[in-house]
C-alpha atoms as a PDB file:
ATOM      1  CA  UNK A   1       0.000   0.000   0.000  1.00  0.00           C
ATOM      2  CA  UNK A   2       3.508   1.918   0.392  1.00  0.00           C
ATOM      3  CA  UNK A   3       4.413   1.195  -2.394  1.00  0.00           C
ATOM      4  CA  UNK A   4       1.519   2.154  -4.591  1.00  0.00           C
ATOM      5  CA  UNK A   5       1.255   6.040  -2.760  1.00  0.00           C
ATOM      6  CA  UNK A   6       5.081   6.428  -2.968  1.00  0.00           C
ATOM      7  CA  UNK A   7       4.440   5.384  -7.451  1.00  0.00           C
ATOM      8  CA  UNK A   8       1.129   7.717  -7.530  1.00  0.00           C
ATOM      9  CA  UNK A   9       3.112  10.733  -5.420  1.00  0.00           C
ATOM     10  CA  UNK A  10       5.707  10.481  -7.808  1.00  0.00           C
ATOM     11  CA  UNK A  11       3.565  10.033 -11.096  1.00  0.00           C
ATOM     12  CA  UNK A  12       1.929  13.300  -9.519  1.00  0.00           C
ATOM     13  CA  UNK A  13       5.112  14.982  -8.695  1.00  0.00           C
ATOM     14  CA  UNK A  14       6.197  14.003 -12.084  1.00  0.00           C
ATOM     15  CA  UNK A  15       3.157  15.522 -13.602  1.00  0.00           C
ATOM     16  CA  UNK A  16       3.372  18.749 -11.661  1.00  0.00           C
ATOM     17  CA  UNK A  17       6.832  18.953 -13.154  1.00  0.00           C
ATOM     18  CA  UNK A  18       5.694  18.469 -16.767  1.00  0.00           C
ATOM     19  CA  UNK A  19       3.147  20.592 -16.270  1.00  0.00           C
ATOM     20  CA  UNK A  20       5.610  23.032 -14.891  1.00  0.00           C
ATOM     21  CA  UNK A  21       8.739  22.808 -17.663  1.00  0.00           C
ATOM     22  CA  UNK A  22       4.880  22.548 -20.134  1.00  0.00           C
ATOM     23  CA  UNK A  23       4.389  26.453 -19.001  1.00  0.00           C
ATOM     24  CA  UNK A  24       8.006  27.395 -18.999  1.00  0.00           C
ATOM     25  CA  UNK A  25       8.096  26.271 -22.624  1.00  0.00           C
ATOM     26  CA  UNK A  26       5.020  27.379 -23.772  1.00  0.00           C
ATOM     27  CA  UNK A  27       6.198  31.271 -22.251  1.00  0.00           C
ATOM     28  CA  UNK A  28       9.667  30.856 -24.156  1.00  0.00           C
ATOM     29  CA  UNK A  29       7.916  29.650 -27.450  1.00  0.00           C
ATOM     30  CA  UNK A  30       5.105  32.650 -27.154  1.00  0.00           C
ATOM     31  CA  UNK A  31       8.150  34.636 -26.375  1.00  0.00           C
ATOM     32  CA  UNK A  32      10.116  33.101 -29.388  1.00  0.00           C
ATOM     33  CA  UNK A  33       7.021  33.884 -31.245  1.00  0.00           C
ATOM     34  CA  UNK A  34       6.643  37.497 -30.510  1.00  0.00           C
ATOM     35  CA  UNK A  35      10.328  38.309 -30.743  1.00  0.00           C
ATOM     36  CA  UNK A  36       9.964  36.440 -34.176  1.00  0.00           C
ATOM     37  CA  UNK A  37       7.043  38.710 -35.507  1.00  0.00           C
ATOM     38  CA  UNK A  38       8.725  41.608 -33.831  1.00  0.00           C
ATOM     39  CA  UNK A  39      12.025  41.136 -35.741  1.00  0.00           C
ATOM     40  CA  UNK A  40       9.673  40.248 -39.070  1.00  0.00           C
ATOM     41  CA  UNK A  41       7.701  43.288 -38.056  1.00  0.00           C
ATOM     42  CA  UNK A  42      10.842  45.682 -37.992  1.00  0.00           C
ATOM     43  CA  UNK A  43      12.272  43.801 -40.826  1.00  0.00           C
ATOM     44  CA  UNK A  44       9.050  44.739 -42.867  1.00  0.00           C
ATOM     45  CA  UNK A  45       9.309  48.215 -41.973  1.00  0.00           C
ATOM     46  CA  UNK A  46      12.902  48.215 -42.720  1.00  0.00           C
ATOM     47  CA  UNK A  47      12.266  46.755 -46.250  1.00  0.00           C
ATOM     48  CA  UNK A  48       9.648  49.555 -46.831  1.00  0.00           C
ATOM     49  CA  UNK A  49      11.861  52.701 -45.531  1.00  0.00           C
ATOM     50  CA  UNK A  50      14.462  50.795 -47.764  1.00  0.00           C
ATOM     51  CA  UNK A  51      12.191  50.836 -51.011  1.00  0.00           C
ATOM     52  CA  UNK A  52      11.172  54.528 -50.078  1.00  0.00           C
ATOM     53  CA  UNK A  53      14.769  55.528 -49.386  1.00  0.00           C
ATOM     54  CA  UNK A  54      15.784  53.829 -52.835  1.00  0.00           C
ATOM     55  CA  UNK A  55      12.709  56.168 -54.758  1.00  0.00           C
ATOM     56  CA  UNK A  56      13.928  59.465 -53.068  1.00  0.00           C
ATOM     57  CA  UNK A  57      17.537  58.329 -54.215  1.00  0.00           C
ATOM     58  CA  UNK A  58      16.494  57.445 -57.941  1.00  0.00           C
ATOM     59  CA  UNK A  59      14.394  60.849 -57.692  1.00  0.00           C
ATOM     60  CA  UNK A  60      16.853  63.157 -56.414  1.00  0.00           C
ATOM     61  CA  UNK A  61      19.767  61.399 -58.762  1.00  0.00           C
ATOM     62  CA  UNK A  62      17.274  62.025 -61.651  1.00  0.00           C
ATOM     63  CA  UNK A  63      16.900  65.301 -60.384  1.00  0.00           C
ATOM     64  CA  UNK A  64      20.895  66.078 -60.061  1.00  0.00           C
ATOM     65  CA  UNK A  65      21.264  64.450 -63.563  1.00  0.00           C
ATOM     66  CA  UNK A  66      19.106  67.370 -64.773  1.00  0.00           C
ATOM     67  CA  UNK A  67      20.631  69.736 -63.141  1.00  0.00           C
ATOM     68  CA  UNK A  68      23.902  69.117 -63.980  1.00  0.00           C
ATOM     69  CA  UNK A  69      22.987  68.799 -67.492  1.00  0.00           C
ATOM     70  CA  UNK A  70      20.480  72.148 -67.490  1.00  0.00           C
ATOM     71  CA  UNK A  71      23.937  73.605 -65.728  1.00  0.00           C
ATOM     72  CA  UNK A  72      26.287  72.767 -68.069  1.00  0.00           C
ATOM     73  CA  UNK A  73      24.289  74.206 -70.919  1.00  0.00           C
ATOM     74  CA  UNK A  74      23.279  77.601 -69.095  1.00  0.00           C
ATOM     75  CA  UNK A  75      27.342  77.538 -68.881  1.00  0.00           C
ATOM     76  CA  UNK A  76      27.695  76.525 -72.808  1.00  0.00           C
ATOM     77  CA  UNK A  77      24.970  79.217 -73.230  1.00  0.00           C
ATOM     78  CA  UNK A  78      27.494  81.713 -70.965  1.00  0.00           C
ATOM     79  CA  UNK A  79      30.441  81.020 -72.607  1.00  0.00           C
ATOM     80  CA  UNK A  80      29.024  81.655 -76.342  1.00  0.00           C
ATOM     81  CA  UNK A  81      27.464  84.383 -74.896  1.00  0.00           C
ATOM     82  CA  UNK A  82      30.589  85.607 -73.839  1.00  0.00           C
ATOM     83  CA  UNK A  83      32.628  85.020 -76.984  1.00  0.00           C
ATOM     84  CA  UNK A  84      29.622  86.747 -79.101  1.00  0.00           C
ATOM     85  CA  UNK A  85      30.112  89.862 -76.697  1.00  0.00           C
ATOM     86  CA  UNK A  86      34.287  89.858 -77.110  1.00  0.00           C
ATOM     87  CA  UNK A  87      33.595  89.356 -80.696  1.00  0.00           C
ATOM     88  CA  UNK A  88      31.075  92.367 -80.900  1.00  0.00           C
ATOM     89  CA  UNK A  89      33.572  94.545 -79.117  1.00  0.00           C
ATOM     90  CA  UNK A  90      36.690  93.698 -81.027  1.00  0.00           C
ATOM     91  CA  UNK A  91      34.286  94.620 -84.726  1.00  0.00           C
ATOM     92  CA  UNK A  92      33.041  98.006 -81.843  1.00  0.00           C
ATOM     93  CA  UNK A  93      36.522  99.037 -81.539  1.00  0.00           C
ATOM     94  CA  UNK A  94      37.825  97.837 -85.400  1.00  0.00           C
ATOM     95  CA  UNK A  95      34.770  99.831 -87.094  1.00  0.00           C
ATOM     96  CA  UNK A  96      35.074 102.979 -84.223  1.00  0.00           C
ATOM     97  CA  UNK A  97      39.441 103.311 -85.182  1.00  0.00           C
ATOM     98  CA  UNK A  98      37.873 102.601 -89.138  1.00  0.00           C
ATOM     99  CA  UNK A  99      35.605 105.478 -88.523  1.00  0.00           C
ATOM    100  CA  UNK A 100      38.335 107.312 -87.242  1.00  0.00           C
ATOM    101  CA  UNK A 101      40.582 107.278 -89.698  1.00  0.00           C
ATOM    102  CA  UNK A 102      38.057 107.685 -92.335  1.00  0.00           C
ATOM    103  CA  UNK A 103      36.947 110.749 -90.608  1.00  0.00           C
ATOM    104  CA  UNK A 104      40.567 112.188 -90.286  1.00  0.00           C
ATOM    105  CA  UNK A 105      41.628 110.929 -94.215  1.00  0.00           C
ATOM    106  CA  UNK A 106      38.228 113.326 -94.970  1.00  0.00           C
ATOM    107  CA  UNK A 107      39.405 115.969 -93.156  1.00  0.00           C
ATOM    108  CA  UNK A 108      42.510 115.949 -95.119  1.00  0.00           C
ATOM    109  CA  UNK A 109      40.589 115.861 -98.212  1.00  0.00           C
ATOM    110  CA  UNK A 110      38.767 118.789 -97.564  1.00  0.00           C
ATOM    111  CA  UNK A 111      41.917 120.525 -96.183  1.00  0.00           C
ATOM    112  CA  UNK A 112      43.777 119.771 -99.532  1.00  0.00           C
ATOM    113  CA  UNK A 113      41.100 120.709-101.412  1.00  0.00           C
ATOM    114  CA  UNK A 114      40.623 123.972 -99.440  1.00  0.00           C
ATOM    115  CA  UNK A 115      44.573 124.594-100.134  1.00  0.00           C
ATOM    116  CA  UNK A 116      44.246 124.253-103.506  1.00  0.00           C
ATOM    117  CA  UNK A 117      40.953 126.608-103.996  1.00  0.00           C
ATOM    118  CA  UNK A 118      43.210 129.180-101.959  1.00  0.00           C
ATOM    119  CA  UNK A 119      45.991 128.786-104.646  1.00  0.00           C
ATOM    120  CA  UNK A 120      43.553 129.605-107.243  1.00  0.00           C
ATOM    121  CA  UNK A 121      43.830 126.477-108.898  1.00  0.00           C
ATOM    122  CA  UNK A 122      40.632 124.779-110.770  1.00  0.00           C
ATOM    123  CA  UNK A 123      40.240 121.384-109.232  1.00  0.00           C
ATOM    124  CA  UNK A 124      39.882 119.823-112.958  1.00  0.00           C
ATOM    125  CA  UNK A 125      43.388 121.300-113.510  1.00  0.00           C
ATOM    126  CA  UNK A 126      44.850 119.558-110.223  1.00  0.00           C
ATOM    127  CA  UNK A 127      45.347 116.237-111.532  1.00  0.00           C
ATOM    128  CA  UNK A 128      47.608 117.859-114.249  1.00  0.00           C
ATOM    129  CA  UNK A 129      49.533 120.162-111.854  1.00  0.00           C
ATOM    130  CA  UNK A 130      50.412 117.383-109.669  1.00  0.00           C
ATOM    131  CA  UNK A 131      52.213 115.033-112.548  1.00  0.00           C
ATOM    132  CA  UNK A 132      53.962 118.718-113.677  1.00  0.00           C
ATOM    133  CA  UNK A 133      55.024 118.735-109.834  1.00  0.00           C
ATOM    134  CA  UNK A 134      56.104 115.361-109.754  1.00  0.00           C
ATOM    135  CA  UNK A 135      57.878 115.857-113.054  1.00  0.00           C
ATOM    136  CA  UNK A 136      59.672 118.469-111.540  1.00  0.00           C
ATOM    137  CA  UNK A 137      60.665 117.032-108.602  1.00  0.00           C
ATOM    138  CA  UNK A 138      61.701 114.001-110.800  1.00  0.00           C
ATOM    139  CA  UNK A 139      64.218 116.298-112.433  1.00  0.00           C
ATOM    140  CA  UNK A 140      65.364 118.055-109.296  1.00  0.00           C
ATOM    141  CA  UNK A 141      66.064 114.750-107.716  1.00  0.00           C
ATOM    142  CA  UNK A 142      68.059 113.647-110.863  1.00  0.00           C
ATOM    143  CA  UNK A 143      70.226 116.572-111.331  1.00  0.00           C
ATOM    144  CA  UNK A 144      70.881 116.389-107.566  1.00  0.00           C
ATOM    145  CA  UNK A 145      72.513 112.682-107.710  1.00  0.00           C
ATOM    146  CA  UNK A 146      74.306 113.882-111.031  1.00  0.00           C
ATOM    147  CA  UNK A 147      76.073 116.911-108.676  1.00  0.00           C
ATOM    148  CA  UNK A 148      76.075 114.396-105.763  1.00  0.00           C
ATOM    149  CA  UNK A 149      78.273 111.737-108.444  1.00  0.00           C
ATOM    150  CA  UNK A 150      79.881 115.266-110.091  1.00  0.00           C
ATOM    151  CA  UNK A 151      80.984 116.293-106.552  1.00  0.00           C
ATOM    152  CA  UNK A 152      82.432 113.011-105.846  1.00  0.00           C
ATOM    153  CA  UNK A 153      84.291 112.960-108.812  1.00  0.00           C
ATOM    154  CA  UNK A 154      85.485 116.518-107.980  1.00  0.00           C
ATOM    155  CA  UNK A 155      86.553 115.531-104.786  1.00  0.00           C
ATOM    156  CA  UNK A 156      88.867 112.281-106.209  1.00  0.00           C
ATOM    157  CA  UNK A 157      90.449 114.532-108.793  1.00  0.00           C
ATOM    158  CA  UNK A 158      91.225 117.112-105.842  1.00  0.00           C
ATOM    159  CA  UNK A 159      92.788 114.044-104.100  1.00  0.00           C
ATOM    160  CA  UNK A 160      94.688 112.636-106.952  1.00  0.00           C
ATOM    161  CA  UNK A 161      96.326 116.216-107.621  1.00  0.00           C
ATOM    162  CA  UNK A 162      96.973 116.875-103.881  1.00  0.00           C
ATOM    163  CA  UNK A 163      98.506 113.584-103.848  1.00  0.00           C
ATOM    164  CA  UNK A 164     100.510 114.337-106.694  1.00  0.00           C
ATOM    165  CA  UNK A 165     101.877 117.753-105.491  1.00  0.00           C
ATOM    166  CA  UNK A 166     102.188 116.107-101.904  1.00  0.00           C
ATOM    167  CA  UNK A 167     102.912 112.144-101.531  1.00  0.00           C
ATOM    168  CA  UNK A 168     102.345 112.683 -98.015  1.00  0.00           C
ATOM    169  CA  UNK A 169      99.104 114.187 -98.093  1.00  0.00           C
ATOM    170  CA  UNK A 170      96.324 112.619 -95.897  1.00  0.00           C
ATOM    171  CA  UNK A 171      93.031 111.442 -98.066  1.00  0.00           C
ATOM    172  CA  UNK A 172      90.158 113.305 -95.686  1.00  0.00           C
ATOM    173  CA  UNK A 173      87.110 110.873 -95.799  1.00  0.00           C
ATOM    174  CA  UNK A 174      83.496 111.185 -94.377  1.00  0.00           C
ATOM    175  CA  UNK A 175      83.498 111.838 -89.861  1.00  0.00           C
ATOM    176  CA  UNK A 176      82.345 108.882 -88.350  1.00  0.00           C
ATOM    177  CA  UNK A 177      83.106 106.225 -91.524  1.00  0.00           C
ATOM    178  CA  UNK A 178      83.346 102.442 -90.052  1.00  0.00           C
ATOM    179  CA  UNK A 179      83.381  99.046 -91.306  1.00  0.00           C
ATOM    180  CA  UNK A 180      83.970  95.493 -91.178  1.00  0.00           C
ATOM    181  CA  UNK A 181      86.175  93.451 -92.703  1.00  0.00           C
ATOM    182  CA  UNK A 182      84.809  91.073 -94.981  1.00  0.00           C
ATOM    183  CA  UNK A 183      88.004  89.154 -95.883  1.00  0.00           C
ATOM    184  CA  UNK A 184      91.425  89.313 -94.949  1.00  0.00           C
ATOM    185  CA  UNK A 185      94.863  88.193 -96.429  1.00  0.00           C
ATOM    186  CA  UNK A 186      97.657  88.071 -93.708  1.00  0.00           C
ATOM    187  CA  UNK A 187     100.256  86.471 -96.193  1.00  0.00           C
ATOM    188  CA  UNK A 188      99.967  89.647 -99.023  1.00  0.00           C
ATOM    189  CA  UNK A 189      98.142  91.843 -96.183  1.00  0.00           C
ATOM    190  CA  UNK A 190      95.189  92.803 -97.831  1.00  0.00           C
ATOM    191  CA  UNK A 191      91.628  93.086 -97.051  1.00  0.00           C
ATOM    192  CA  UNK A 192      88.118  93.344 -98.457  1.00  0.00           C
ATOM    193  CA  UNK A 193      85.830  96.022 -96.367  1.00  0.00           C
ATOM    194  CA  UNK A 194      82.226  96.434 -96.414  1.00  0.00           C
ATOM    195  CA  UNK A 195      82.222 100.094 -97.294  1.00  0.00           C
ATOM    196  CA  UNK A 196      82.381 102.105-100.746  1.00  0.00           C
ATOM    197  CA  UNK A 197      80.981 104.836-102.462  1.00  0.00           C
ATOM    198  CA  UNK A 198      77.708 104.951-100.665  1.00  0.00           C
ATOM    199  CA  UNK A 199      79.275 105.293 -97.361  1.00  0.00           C
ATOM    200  CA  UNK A 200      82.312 108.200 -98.897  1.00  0.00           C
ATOM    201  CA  UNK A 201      84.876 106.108 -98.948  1.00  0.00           C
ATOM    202  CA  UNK A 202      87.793 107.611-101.487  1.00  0.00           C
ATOM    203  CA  UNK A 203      91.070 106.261-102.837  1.00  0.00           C
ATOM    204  CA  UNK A 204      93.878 106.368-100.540  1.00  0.00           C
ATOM    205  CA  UNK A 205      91.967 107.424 -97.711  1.00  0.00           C
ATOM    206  CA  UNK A 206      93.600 105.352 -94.200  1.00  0.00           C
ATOM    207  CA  UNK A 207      91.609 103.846 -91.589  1.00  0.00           C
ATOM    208  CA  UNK A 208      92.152 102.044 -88.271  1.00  0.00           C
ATOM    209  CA  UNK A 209      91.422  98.527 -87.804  1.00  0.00           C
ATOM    210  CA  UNK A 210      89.903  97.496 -84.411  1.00  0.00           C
ATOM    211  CA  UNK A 211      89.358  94.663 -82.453  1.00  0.00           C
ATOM    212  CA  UNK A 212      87.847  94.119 -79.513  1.00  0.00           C
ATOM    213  CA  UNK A 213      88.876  98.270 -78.355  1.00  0.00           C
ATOM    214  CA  UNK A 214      92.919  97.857 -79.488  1.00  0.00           C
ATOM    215  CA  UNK A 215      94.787  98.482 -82.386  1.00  0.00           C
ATOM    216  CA  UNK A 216      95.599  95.820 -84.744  1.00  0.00           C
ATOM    217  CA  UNK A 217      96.661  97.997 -87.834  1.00  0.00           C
ATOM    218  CA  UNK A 218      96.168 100.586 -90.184  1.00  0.00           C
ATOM    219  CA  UNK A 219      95.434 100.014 -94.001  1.00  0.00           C
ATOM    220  CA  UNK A 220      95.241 102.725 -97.093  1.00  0.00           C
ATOM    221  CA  UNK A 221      92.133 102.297 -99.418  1.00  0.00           C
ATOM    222  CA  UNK A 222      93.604 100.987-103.171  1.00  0.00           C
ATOM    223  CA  UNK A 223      90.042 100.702-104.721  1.00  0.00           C
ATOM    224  CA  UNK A 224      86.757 101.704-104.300  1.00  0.00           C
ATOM    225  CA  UNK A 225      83.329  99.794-105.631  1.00  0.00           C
ATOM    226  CA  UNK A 226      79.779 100.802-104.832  1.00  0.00           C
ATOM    227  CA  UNK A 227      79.380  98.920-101.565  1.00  0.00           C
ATOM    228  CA  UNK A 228      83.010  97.240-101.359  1.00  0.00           C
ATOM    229  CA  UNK A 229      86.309  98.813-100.740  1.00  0.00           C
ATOM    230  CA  UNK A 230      90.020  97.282-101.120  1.00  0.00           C
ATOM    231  CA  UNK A 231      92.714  98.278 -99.196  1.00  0.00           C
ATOM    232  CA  UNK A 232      96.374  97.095 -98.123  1.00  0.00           C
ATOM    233  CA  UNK A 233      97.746  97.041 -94.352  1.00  0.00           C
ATOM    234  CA  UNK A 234     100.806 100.152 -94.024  1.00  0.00           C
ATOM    235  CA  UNK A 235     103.978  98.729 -93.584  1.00  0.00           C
ATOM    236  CA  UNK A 236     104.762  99.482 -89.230  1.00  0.00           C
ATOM    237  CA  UNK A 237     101.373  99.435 -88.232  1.00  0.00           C
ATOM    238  CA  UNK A 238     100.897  96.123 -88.270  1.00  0.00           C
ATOM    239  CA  UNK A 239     100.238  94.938 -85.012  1.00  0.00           C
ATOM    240  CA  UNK A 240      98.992  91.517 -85.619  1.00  0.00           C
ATOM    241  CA  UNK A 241      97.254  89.466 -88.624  1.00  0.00           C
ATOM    242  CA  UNK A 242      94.148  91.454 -89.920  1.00  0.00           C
ATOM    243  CA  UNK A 243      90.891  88.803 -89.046  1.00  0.00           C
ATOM    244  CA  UNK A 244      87.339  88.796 -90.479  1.00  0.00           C
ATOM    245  CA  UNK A 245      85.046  90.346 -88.498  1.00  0.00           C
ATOM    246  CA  UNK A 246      87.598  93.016 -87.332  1.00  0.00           C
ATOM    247  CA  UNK A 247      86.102  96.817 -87.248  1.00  0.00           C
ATOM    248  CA  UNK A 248      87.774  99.630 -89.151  1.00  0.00           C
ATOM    249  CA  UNK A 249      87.332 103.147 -88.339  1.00  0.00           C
ATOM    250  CA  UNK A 250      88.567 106.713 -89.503  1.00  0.00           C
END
């Protein structure tokens, strides 16, 4: 009899202790459960702020696209703007100086033409006065290089006879005259300047040579072209070989 109330107290017991670890489990699975549909819950609302986040993004990068693009034409749109102003005042400033000079070549015109009215001169007849003028001046300027070439000539014959009354007279040429030599000969010592008649050089006339700010010799003109000259080095003033490039000087 023991026996059997010891097996039904601990079938009891043991079915007080189900029943007990029953409850525990059945608050950790409705706990489970909630926490579940919780997390699902947030997760839901997660996924929607996600989609909604995702359709502001695609918006505003649509929105940014245009912008960028509605900027970079208003700044195309600038730039020729811009240009199409620079451009407009380079033609402003071309066609004002145009102006200008038209104005002032106009005012010439009418000065002219007011010069010759005061000379009493029809302007039909100005045409032919100016070729007479130019004529003349033609002829002035002609007969002015013939006593120019005359008065050179003069000059040499005035040399040759001073030279020939006085072997030691001095051939005066032009103030100032310098050259270069163009080639020199150190073993017959002569050289070829770049000087002649247009620059006064004369026959027999003596200049310095130069190099470098000392003395390297003296030479006497022998002959005389239109741009050339020829002379030889004088015998003791030779202080070292003539060179190309050296300066002469009177």
């Amino acid at each position: 009899m023991l026996i059997r109330i010891s097996l039904i107290a601990a079938i009891v017991l043991s079915l007080f202790v189900a029943g007990i670890n029953f409850i525990k489990t059945q608050e950790q699975i409705t706990t489970l459960v909630t926490d579940r549909n919780t997390q699902r819950d947030g997760w839901h609302t997660t996924q929607n702020q996600l989609a909604n986040t995702n359709k502001v993004l695609l918006k505003t990068t649509a929105e940014l696209t245009k912008t960028k693009a509605d900027l970079a034409s208003t700044t195309e749109e600038r730039d020729t703007a811009v240009a199409v102003a620079a451009d407009l005042t380079k033609k402003n400033a071309s066609m004002t100086e145009a102006l200008k000079k038209t104005t002032q070549d106009r005012d010439t015109a009418q000065d002219e033409l007011a010069a010759w009215h005061a000379l009493g001169i029809p302007f039909e007849k100005i045409k032919a006065t100016l070729a007479t003028l130019k004529s003349v001046i033609e002829d002035r300027n002609a007969i002015a290089e013939e006593n120019k070439i005359l008065l050179a000539n003069n000059v040499k014959l005035q040399n040759q006879i001073k030279l020939f009354i006085d072997p030691e007279y001095v051939v005066q040429l032009p103030p100032g005259l310098k050259g270069k030599v163009l080639v020199a000969d150190p073993k017959y010592d002569f050289v070829v300047l770049d000087i002649g008649e247009k620059q006064g050089v004369l026959p027999e006339g003596q200049m310095l040579v130069n190099r470098n700010g000392k003395l390297v010799a003296k030479v006497r003109i022998k002959s005389v072209q239109t741009d050339r000259s020829i002379a030889n080095v004088l015998p003791g003033w030779k202080l070292s070989d003539v060179m190309e490039g050296d300066q002469v000087l009177y």
